[in-house]
C-alpha atoms as a PDB file:
ATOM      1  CA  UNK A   1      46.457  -7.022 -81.233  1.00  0.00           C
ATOM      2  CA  UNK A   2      48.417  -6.721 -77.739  1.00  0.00           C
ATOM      3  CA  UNK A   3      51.040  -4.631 -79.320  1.00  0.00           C
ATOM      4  CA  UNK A   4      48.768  -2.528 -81.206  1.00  0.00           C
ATOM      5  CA  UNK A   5      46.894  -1.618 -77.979  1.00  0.00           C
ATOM      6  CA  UNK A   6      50.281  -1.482 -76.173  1.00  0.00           C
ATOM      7  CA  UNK A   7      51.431   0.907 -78.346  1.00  0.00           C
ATOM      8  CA  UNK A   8      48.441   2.974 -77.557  1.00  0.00           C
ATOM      9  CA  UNK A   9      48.414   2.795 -74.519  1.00  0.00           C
ATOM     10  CA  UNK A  10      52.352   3.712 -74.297  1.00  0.00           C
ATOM     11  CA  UNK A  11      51.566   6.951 -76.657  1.00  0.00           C
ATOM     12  CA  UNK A  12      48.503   7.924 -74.569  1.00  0.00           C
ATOM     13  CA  UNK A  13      50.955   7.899 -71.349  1.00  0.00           C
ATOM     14  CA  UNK A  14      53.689  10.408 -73.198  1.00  0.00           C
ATOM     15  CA  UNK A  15      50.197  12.641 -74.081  1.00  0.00           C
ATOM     16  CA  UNK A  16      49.782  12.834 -70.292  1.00  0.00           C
ATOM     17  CA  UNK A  17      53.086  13.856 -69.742  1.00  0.00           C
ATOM     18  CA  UNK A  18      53.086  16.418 -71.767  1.00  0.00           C
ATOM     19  CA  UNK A  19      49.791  17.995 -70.735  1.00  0.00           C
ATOM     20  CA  UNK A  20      51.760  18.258 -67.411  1.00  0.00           C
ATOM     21  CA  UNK A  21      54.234  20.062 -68.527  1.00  0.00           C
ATOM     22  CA  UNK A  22      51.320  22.712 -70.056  1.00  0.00           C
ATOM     23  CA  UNK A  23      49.453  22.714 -67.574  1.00  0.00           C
ATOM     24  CA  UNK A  24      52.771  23.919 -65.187  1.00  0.00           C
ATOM     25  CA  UNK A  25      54.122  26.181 -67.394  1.00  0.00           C
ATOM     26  CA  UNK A  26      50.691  27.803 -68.132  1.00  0.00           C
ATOM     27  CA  UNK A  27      50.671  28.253 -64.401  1.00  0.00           C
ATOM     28  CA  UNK A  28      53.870  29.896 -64.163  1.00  0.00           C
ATOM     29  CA  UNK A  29      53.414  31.886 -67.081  1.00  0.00           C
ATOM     30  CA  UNK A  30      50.022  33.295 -65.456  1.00  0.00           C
ATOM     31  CA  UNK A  31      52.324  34.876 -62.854  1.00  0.00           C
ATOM     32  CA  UNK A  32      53.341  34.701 -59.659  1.00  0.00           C
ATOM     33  CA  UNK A  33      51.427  32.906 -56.917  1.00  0.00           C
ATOM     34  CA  UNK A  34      52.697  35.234 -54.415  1.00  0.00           C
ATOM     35  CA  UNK A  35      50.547  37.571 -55.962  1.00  0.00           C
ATOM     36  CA  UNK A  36      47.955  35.755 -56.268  1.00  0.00           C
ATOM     37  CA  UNK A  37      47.488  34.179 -53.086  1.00  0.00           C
ATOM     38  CA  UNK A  38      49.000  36.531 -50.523  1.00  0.00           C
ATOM     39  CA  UNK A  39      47.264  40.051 -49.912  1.00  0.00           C
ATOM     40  CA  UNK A  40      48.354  43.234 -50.532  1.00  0.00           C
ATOM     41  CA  UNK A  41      49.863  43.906 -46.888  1.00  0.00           C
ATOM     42  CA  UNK A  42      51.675  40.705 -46.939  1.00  0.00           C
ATOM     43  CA  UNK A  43      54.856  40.894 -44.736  1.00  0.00           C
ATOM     44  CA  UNK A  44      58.135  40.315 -46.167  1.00  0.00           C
ATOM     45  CA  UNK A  45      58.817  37.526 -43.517  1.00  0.00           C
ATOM     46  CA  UNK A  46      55.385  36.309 -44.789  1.00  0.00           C
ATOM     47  CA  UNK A  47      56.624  36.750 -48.507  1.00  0.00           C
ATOM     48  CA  UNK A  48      59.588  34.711 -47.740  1.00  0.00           C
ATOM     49  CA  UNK A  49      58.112  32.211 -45.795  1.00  0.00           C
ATOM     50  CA  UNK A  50      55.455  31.446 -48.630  1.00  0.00           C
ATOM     51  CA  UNK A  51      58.115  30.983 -51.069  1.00  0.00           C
ATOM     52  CA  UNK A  52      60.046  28.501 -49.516  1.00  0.00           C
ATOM     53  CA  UNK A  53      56.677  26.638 -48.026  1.00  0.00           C
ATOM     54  CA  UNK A  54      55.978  26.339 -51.811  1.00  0.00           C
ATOM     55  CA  UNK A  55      59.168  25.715 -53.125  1.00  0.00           C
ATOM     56  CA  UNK A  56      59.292  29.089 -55.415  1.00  0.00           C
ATOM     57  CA  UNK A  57      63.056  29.529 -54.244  1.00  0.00           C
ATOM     58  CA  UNK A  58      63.978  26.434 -55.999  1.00  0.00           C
ATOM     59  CA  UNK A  59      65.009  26.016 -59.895  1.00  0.00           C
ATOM     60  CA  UNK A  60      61.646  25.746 -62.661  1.00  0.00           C
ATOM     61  CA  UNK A  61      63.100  21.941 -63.408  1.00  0.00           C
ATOM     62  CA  UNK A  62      62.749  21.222 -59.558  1.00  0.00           C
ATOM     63  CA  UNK A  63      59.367  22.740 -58.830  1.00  0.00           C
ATOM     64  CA  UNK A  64      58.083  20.565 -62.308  1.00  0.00           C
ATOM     65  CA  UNK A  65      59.421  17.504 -60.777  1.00  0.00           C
ATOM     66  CA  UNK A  66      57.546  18.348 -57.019  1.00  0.00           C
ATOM     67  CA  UNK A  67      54.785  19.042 -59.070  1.00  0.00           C
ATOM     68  CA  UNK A  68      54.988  15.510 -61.404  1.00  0.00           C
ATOM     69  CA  UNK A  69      55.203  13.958 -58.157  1.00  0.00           C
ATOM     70  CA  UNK A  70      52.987  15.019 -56.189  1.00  0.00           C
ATOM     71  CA  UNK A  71      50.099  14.600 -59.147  1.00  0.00           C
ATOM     72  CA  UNK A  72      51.246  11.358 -59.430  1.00  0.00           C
ATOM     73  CA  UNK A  73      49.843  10.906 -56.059  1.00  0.00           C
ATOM     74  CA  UNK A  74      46.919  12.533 -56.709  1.00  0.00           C
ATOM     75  CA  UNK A  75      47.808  15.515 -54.826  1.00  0.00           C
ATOM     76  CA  UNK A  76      47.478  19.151 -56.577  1.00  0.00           C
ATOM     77  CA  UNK A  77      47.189  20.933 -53.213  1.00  0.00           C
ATOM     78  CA  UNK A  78      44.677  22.630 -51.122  1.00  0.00           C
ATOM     79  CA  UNK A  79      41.492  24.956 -52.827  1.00  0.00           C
ATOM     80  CA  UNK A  80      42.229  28.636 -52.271  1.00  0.00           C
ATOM     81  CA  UNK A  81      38.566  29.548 -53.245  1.00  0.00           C
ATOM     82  CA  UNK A  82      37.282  26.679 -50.769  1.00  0.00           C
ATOM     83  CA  UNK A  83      39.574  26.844 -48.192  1.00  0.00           C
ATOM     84  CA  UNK A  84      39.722  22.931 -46.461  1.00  0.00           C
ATOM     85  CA  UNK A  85      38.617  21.464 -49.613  1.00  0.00           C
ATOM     86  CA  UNK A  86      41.099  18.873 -51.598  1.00  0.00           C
ATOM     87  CA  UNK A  87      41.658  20.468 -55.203  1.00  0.00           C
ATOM     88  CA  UNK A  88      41.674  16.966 -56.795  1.00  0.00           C
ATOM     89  CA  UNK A  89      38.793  15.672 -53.805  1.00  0.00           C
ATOM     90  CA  UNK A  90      36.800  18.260 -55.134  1.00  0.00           C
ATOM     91  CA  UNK A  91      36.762  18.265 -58.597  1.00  0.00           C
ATOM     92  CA  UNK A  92      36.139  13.905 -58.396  1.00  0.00           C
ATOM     93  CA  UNK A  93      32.895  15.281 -55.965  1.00  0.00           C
ATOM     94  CA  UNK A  94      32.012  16.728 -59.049  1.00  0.00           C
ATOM     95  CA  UNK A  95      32.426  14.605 -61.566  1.00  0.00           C
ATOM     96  CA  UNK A  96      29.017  12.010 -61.217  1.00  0.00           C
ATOM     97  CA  UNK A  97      27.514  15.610 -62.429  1.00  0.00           C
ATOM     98  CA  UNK A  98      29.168  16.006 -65.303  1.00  0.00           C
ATOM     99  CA  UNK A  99      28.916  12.045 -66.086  1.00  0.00           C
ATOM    100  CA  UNK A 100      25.423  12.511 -65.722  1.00  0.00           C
ATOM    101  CA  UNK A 101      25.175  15.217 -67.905  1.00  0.00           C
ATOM    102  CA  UNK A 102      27.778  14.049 -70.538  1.00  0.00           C
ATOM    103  CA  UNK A 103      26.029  10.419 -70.518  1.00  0.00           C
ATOM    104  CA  UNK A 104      22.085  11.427 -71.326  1.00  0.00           C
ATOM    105  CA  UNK A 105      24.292  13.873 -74.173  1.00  0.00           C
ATOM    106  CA  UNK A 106      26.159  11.114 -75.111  1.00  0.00           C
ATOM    107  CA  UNK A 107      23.171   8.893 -75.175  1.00  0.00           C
ATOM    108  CA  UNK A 108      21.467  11.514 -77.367  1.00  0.00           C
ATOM    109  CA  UNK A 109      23.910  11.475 -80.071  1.00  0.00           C
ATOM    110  CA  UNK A 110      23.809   8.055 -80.948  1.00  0.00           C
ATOM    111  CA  UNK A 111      20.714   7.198 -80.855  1.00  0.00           C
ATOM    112  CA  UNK A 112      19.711  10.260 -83.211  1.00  0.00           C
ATOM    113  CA  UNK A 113      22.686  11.079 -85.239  1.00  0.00           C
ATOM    114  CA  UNK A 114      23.241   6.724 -86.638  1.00  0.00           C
ATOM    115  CA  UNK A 115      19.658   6.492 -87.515  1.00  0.00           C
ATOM    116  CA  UNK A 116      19.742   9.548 -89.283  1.00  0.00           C
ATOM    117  CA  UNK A 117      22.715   9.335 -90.747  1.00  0.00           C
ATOM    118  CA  UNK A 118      21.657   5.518 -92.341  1.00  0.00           C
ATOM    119  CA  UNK A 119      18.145   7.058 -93.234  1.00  0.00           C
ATOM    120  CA  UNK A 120      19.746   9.679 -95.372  1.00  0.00           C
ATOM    121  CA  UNK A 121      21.910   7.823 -96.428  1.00  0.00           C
ATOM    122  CA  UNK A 122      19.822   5.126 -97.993  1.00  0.00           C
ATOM    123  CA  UNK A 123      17.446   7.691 -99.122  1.00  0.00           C
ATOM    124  CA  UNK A 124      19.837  10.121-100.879  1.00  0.00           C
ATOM    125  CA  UNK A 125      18.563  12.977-102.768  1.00  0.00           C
ATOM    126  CA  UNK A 126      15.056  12.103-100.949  1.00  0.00           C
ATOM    127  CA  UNK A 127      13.008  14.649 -98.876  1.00  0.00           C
ATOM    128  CA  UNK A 128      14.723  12.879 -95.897  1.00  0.00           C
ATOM    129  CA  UNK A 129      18.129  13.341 -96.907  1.00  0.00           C
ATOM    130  CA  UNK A 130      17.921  17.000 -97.842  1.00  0.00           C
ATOM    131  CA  UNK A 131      16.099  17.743 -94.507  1.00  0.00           C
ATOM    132  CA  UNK A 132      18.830  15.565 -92.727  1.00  0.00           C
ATOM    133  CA  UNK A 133      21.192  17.889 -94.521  1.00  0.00           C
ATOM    134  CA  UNK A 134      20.037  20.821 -93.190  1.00  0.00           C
ATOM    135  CA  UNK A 135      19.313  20.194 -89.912  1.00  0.00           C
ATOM    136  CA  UNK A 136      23.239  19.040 -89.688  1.00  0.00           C
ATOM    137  CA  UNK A 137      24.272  22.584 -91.412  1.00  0.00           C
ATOM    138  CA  UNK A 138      21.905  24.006 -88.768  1.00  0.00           C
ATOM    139  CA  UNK A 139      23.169  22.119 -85.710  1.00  0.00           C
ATOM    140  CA  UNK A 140      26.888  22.562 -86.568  1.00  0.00           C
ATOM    141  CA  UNK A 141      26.244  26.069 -87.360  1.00  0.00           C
ATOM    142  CA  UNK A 142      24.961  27.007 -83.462  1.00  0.00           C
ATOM    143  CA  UNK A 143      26.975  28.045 -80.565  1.00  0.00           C
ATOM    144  CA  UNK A 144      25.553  25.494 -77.915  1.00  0.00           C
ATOM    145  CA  UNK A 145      25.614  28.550 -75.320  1.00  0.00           C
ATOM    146  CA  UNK A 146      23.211  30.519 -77.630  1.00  0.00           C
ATOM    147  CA  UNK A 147      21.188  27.448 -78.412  1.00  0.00           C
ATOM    148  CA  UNK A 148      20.781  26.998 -74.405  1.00  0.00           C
ATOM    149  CA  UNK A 149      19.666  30.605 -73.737  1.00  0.00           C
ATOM    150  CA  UNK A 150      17.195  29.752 -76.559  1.00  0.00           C
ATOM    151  CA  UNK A 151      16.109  26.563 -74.948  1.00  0.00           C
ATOM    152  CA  UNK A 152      16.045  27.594 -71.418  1.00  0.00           C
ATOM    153  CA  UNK A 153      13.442  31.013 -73.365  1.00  0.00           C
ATOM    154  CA  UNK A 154      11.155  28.441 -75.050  1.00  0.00           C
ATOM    155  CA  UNK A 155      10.772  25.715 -72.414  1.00  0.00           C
ATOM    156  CA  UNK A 156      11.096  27.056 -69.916  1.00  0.00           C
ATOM    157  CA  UNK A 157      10.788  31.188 -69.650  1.00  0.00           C
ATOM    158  CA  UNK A 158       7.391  30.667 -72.273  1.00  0.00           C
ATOM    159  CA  UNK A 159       5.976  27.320 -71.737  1.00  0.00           C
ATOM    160  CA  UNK A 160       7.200  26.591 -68.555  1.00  0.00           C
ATOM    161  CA  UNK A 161       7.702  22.696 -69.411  1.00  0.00           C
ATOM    162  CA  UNK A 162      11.330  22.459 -67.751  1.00  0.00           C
ATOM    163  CA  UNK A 163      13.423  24.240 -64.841  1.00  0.00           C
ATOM    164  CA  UNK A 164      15.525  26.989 -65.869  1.00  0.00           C
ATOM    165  CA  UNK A 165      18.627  25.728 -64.040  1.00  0.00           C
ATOM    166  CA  UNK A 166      20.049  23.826 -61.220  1.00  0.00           C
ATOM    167  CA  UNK A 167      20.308  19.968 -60.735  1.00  0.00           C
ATOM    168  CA  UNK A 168      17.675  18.229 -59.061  1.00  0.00           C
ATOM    169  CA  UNK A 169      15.013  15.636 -61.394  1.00  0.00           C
ATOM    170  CA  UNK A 170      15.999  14.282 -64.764  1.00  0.00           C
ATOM    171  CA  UNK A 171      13.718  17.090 -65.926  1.00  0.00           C
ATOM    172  CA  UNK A 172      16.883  19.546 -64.928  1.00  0.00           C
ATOM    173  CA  UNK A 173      18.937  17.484 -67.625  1.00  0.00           C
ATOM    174  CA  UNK A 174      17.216  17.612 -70.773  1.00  0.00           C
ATOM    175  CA  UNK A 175      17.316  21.219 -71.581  1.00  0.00           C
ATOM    176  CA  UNK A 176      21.679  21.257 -71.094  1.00  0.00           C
ATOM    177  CA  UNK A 177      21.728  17.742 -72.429  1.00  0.00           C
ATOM    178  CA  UNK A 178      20.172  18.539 -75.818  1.00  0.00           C
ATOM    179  CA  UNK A 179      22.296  21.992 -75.619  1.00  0.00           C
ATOM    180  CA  UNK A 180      25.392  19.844 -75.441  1.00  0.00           C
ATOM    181  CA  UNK A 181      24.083  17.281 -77.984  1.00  0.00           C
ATOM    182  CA  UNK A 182      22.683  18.882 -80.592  1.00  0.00           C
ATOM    183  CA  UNK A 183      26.374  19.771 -82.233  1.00  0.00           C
ATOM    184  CA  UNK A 184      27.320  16.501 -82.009  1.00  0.00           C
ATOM    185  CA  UNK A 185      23.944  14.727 -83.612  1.00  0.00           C
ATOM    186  CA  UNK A 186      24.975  16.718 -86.342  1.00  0.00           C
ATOM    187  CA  UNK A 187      28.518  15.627 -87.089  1.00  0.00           C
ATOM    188  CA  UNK A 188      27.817  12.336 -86.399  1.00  0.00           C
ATOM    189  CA  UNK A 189      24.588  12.029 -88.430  1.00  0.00           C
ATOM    190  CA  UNK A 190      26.761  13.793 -91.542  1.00  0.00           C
ATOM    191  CA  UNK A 191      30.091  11.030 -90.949  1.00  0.00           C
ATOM    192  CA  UNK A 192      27.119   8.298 -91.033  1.00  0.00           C
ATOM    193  CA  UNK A 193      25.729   9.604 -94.041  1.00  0.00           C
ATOM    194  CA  UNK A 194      28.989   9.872 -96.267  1.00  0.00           C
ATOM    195  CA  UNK A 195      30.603   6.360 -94.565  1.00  0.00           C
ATOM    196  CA  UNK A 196      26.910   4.622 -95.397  1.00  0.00           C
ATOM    197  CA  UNK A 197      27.222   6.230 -99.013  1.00  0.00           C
ATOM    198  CA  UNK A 198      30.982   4.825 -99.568  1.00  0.00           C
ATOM    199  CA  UNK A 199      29.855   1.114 -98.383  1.00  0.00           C
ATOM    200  CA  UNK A 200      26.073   0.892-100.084  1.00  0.00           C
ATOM    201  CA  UNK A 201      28.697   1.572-103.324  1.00  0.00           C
ATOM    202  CA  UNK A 202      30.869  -1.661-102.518  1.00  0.00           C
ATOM    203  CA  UNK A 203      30.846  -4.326-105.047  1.00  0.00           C
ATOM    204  CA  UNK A 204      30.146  -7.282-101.592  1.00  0.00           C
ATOM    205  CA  UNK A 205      26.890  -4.954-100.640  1.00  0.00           C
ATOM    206  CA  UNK A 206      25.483  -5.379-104.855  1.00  0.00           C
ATOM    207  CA  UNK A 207      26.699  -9.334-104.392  1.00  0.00           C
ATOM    208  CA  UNK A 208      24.355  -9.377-101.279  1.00  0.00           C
ATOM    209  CA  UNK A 209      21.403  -7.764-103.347  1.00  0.00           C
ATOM    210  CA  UNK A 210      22.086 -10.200-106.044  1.00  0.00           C
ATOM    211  CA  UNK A 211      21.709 -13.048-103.517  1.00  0.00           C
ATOM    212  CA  UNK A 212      18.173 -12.211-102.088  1.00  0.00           C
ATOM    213  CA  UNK A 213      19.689 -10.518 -98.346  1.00  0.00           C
ATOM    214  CA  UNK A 214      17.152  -8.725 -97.313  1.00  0.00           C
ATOM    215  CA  UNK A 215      17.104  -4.997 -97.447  1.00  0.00           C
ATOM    216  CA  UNK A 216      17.654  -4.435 -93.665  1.00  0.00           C
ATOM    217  CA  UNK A 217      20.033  -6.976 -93.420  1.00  0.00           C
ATOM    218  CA  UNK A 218      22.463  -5.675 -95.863  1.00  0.00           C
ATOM    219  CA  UNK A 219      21.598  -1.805 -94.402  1.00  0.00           C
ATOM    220  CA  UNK A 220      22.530  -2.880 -90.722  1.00  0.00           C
ATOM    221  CA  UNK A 221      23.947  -5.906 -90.908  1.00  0.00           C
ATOM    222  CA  UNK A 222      26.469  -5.659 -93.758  1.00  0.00           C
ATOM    223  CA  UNK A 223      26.512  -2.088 -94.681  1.00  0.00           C
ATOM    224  CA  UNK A 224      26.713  -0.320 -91.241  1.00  0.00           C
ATOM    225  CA  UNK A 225      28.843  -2.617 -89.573  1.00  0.00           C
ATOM    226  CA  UNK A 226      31.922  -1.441 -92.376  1.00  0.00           C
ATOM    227  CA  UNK A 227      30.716   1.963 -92.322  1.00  0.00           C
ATOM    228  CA  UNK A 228      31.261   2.306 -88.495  1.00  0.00           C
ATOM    229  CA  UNK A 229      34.873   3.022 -88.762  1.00  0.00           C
ATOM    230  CA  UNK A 230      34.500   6.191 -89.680  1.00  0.00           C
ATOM    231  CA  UNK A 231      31.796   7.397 -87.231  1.00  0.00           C
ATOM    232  CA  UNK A 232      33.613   4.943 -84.401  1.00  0.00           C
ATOM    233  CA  UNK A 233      36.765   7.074 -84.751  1.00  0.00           C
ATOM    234  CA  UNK A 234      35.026  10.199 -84.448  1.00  0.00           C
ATOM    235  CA  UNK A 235      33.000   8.785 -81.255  1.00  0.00           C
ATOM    236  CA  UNK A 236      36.419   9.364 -78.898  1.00  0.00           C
ATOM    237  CA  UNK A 237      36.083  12.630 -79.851  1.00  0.00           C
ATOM    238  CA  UNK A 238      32.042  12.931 -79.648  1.00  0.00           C
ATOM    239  CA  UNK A 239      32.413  11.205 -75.977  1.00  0.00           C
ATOM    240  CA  UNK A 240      35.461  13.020 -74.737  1.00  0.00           C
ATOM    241  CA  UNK A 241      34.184  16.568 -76.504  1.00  0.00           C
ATOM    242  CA  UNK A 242      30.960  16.048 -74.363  1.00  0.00           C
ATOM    243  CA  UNK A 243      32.409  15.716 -70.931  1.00  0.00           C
ATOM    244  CA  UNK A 244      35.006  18.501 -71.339  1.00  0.00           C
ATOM    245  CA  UNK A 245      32.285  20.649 -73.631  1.00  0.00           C
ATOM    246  CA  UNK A 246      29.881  21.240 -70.951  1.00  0.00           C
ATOM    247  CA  UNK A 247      32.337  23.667 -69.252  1.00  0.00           C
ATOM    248  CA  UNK A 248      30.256  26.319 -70.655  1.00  0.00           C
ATOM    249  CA  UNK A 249      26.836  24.990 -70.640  1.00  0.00           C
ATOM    250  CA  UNK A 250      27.040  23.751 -67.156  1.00  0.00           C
ATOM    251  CA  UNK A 251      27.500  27.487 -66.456  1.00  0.00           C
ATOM    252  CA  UNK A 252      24.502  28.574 -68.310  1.00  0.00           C
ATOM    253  CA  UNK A 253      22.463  26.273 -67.126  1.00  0.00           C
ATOM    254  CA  UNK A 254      24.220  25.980 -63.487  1.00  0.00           C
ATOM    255  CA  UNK A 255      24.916  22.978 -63.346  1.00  0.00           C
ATOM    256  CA  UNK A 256      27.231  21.870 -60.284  1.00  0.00           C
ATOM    257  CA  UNK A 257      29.721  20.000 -62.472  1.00  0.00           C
ATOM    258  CA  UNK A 258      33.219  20.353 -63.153  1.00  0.00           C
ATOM    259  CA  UNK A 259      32.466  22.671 -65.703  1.00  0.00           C
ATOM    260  CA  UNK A 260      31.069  24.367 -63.699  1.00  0.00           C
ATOM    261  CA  UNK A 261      34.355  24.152 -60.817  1.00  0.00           C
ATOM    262  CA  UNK A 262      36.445  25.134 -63.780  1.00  0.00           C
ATOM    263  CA  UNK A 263      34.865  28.466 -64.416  1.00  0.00           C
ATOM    264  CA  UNK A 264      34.807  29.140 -60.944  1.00  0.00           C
ATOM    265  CA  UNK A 265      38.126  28.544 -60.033  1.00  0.00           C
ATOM    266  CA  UNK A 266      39.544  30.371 -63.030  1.00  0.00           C
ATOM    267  CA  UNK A 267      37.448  33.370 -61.719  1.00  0.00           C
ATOM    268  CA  UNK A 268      38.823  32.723 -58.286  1.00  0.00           C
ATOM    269  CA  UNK A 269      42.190  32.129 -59.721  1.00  0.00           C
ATOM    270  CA  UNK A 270      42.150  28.649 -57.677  1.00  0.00           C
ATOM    271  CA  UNK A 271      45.577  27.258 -59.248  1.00  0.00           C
ATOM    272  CA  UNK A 272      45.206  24.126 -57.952  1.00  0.00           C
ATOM    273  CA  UNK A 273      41.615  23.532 -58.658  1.00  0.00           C
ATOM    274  CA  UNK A 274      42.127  24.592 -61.986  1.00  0.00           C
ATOM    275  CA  UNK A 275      45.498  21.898 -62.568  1.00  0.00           C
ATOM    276  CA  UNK A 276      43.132  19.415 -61.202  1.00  0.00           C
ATOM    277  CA  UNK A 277      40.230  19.954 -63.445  1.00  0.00           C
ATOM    278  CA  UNK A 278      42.623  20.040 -66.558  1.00  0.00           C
ATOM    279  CA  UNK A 279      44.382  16.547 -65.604  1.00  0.00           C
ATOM    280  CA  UNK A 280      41.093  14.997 -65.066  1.00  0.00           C
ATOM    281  CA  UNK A 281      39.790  16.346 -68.291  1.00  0.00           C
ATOM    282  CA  UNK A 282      43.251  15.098 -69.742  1.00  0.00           C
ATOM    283  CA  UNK A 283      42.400  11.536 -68.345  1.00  0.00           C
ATOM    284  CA  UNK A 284      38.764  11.649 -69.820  1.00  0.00           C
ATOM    285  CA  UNK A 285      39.879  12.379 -73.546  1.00  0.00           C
ATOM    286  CA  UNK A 286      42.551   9.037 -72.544  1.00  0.00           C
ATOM    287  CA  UNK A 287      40.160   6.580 -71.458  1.00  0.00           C
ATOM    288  CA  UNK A 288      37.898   7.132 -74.421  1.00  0.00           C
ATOM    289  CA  UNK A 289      40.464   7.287 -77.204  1.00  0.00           C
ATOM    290  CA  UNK A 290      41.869   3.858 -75.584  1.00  0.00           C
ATOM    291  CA  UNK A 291      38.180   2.780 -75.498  1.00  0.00           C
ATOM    292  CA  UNK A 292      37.689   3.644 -78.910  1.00  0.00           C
ATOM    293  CA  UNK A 293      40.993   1.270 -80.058  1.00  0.00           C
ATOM    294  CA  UNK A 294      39.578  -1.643 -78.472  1.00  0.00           C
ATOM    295  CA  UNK A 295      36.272  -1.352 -80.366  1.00  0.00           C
ATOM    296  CA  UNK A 296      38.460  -0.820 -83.372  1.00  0.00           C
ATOM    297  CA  UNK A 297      39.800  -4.259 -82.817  1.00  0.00           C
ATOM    298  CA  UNK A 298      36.113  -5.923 -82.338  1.00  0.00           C
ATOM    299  CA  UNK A 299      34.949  -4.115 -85.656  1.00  0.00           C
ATOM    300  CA  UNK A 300      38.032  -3.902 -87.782  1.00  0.00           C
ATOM    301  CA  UNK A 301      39.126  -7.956 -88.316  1.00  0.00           C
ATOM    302  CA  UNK A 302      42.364  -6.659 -89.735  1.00  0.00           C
ATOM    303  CA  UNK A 303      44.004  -4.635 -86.422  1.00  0.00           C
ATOM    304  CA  UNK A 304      42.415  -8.178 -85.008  1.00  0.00           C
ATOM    305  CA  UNK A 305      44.756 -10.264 -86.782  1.00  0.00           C
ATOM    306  CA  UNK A 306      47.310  -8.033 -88.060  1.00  0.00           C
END
């Protein structure tokens, strides 16, 4: 079990590296920050003094290393759109936002997409399965930007039920929560479905029949607890997706998030913002793919003793 997670862990490291080395090359590709950051009128002396202030004179392998470095320290630099702010300070000001957000979206998915997914499910070709069917095809079929505009019409445009925007109550969260989550309900409940199907075939869930279990017990006893590979591997995704998903629906909805940084500092071409926000997010998908192999080894016996 230690090695298995070891070896995760060691793989997820080397995926880190490598988005640094992305995320610095996408930065150089984008051009030069000379451009970027100085004005138009800049001085030559002022050229030339930015250049070696930022170590531009030096060669790309040593400006990746300064860079590696100093991100290991947590350190991507000063905000050019927020002058005095902390790039990586304030993207992590951020973040409870988007945890917030991503958490009610995350909470949202399970609890409607398993129940869903078992219902149909154990009622295939039923009234409940088809409709479970469809509303799947429907949610995976919807931009979640589009479906927020729609929401944020209904609710709260026409009935006036929920704010428009902002963050404030828990009533602010429900409209880009259920924007975020309705995509995800729908994969889920549809992975549910066809694991649930595979299982309810298995010759140990007809022995269990045979033997009197009771119909709920071998549903979400026996039944669900081997079908939840398949949706548990998917989860990392669902979870990680979420977080870094709401880039666009924390705009919509304006949301102070760091979705909501990211946009901002791409318009603002904030370079060091923008590294910052992409490491994070990098970090995110990390923890919850290594969160996701340690409940593989509490529901999969076999990576438990193999």
């Amino acid at each position: 079990m230690f090695r298995y997670l070891a070896r995760r862990i060691a793989s997820s490291m080397f995926a880190l590296l490598v988005i640094t080395v992305i995320v610095f090359m996408l930065t150089q590709l984008s051009g030069s920050p000379v451009n970027a950051l100085l004005p138009d009128d800049a001085t030559r002396e002022q050229i030339d003094s930015f250049i070696r202030e930022w170590g531009l004179d030096k060669p790309l392998w040593q400006q990746y290393l300064t860079f590696l470095g100093n991100a290991l320290q947590g350190d991507f630099g000063t905000s050019l759109k927020w002058p005095g702010q902390d790039a990586l300070g304030f993207v992590l000001e951020r973040m409870p936002a988007t945890l917030k957000l991503g958490g009610l979206a995350i909470v949202l998915s399970v609890v409607i997409a398993l129940p869903l997914g078992v219902a149909a499910a154990v009622r295939k070709g039923s009234a409940i399965d088809n409709g479970a069917q469809m509303f799947a095809l429907v949610g995976q079929s919807m931009p979640n930007f589009w479906l927020g505009i729609i929401l944020i019409w209904v609710f709260s445009v026409w009935l006036g039920w929920l704010p428009t925007s902002g963050m404030g109550s828990f009533a602010h969260a429900i409209l880009p929560a259920i924007a975020i989550a309705w995509f995800q309900v729908s994969a889920l409940a549809r992975l549910t479905r066809s694991a649930m199907l595979e299982v309810l075939d298995a010759e140990y869930i007809k022995l269990a029949r045979v033997k009197g279990v009771s119909e709920r017990n071998v549903v979400w006893k026996h039944a669900l607890r081997n079908a939840a590979v398949v949706p548990l591997t998917y989860f990392g995704i669902l979870a990680a997706s979420i977080l870094t998903g709401s880039v666009v629906i924390e705009t919509v909805f304006s949301w102070p998030g760091m979705g909501w940084v990211a946009i901002e500092a791409i318009r603002g071409r904030d370079f060091p913002v923008v590294q910052a926000v992409i490491v994070t997010y990098a970090i995110i998908y990390m923890i919850s793919n290594l969160v996701v192999d340690l409940l593989y080894v509490v529901v999969d016996p076999r990576i438990r003793h193999g």
